[in-house]
C-alpha atoms as a PDB file:
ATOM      1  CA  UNK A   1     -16.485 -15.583  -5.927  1.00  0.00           C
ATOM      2  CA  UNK A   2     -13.918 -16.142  -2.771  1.00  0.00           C
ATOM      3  CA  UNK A   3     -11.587 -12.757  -3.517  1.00  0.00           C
ATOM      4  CA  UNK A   4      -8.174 -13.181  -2.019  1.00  0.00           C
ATOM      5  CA  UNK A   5      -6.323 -10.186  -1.399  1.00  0.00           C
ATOM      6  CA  UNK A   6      -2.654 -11.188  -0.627  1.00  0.00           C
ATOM      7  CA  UNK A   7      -2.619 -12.254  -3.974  1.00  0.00           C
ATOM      8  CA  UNK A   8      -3.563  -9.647  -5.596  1.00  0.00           C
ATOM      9  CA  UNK A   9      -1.422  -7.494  -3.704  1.00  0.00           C
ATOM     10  CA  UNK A  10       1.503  -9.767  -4.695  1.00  0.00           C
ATOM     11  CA  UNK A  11      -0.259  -9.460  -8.261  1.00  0.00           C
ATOM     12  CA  UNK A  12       0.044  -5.715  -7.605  1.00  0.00           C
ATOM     13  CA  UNK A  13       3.130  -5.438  -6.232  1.00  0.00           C
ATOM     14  CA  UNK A  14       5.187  -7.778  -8.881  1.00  0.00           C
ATOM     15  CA  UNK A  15       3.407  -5.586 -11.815  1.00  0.00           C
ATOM     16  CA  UNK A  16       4.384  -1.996 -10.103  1.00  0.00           C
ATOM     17  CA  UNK A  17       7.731  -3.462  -9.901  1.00  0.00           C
ATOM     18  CA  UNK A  18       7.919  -3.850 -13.374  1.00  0.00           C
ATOM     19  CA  UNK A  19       6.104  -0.816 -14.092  1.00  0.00           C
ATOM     20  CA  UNK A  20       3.510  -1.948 -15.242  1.00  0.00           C
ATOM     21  CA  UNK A  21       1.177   0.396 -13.776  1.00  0.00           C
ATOM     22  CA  UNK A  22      -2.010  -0.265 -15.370  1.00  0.00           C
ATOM     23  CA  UNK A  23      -1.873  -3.510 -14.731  1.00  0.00           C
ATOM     24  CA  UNK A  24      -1.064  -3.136 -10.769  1.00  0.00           C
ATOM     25  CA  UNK A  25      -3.722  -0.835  -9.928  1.00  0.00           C
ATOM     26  CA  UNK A  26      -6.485  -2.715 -10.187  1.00  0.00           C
ATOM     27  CA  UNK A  27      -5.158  -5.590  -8.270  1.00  0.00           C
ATOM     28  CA  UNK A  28      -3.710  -2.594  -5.336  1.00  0.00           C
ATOM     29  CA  UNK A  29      -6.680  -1.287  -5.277  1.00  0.00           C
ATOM     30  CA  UNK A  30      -9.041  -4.403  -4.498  1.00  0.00           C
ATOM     31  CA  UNK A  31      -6.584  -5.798  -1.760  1.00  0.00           C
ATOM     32  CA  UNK A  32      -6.725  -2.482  -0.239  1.00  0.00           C
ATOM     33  CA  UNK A  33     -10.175  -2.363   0.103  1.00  0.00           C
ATOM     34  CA  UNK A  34     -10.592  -6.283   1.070  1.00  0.00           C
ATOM     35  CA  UNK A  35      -8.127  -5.927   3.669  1.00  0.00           C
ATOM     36  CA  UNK A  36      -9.687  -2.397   5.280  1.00  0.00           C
ATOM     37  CA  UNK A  37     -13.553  -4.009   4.908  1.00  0.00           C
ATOM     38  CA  UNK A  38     -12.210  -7.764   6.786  1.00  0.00           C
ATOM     39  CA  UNK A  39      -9.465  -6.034   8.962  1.00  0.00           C
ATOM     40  CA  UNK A  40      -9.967  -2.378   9.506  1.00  0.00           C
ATOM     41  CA  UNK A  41      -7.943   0.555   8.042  1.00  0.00           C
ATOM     42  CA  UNK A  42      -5.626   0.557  11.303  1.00  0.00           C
ATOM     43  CA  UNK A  43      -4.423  -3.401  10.161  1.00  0.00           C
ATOM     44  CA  UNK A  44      -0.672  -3.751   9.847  1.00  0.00           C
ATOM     45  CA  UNK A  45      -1.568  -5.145   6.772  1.00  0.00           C
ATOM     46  CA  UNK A  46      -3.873  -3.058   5.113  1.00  0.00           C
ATOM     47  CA  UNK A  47      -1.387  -0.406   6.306  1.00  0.00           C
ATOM     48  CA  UNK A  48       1.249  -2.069   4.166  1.00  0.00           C
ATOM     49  CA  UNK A  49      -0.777  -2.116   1.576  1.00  0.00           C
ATOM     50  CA  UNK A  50      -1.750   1.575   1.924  1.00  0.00           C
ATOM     51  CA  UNK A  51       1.835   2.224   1.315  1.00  0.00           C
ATOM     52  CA  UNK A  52       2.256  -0.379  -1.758  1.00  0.00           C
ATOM     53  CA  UNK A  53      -0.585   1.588  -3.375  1.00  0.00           C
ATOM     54  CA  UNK A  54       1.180   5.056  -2.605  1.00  0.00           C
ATOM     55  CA  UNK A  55       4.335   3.880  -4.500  1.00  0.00           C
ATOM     56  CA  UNK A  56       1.949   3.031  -7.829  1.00  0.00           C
ATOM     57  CA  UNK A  57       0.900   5.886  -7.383  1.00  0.00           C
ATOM     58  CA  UNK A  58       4.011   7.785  -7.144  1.00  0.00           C
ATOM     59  CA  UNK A  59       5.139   5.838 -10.270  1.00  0.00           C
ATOM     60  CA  UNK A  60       1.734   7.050 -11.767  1.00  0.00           C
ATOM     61  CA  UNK A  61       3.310  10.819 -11.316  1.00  0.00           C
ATOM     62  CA  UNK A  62       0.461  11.144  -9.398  1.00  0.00           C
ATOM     63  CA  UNK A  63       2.209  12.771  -6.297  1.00  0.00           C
ATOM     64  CA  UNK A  64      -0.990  13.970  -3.984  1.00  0.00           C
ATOM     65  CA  UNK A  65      -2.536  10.556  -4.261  1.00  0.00           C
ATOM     66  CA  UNK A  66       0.712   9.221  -3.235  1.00  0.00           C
ATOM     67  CA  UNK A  67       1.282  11.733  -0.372  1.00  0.00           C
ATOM     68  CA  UNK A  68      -1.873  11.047   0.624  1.00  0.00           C
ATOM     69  CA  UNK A  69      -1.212   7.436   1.080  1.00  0.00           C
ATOM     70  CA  UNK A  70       2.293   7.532   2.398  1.00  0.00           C
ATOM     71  CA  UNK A  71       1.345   9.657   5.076  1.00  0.00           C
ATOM     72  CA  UNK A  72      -1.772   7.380   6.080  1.00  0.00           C
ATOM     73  CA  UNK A  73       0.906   4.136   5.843  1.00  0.00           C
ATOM     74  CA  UNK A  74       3.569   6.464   7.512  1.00  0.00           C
ATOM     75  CA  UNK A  75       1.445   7.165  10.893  1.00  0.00           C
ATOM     76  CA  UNK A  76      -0.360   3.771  10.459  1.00  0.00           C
ATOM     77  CA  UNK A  77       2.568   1.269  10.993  1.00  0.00           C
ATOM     78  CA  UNK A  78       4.291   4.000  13.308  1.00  0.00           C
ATOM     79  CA  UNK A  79       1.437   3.521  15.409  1.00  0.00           C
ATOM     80  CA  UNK A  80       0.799  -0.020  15.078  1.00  0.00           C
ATOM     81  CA  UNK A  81       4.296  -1.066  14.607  1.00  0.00           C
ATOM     82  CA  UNK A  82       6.432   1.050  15.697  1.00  0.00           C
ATOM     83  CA  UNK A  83       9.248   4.014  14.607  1.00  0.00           C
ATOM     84  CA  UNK A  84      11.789   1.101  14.017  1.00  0.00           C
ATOM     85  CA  UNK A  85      10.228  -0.924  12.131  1.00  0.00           C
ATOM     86  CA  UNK A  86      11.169  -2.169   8.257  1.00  0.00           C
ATOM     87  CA  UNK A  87       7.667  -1.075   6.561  1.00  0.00           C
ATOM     88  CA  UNK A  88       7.718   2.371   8.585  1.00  0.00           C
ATOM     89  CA  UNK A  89      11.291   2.885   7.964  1.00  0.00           C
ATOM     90  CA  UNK A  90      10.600   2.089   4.310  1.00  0.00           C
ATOM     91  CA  UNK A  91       7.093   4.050   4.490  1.00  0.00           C
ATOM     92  CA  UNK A  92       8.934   7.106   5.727  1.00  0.00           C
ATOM     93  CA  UNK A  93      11.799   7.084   2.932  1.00  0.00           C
ATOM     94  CA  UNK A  94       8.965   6.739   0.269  1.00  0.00           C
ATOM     95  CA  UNK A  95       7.980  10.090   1.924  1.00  0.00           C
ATOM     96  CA  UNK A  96      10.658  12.007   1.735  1.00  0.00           C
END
């Protein structure tokens, strides 16, 4: 079966919107891992999707995951992107 992980990270990332957590996970989850097994863990993004699954989990009330992952994302697209950019900007804010 051809997995394809920019949609379920859109899957993902429409569901956490609507809080639909249990729902989002799954998808979060398996684009995460596609994306760091075909493109490393250092992608831009696998990066951004590092950070996606940091806000479910923050919405999850499950604040060490999501510290966990924010910081990852947070150095991640710093590194690879850059301190100006949108996603670190937005990655950093998420971080408090």
């Amino acid at each position: 079966m051809i997995d394809f992980p920019a949609h379920r990270g859109t899957l993902g990332w429409t569901y956490t919107g609507l809080g639909l957590y249990e729902s989002a996970e799954p998808h979060l989850e398996r684009a995460l891992t596609v994306y760091r097994t075909h493109l490393g863990a250092q992608d831009s993004t696998a990066l951004e999707c590092t950070m996606r699954l940091g806000q479910l989990r923050f919405g999850q009330n499950r604040f060490e995951a999501a510290e966990t992952l924010l910081t990852e994302a947070t150095k991640g697209l710093e590194s690879v992107r850059g301190a100006e950019d949108p996603n670190t900007l937005l990655s950093m804010v998420l971080l408090g």
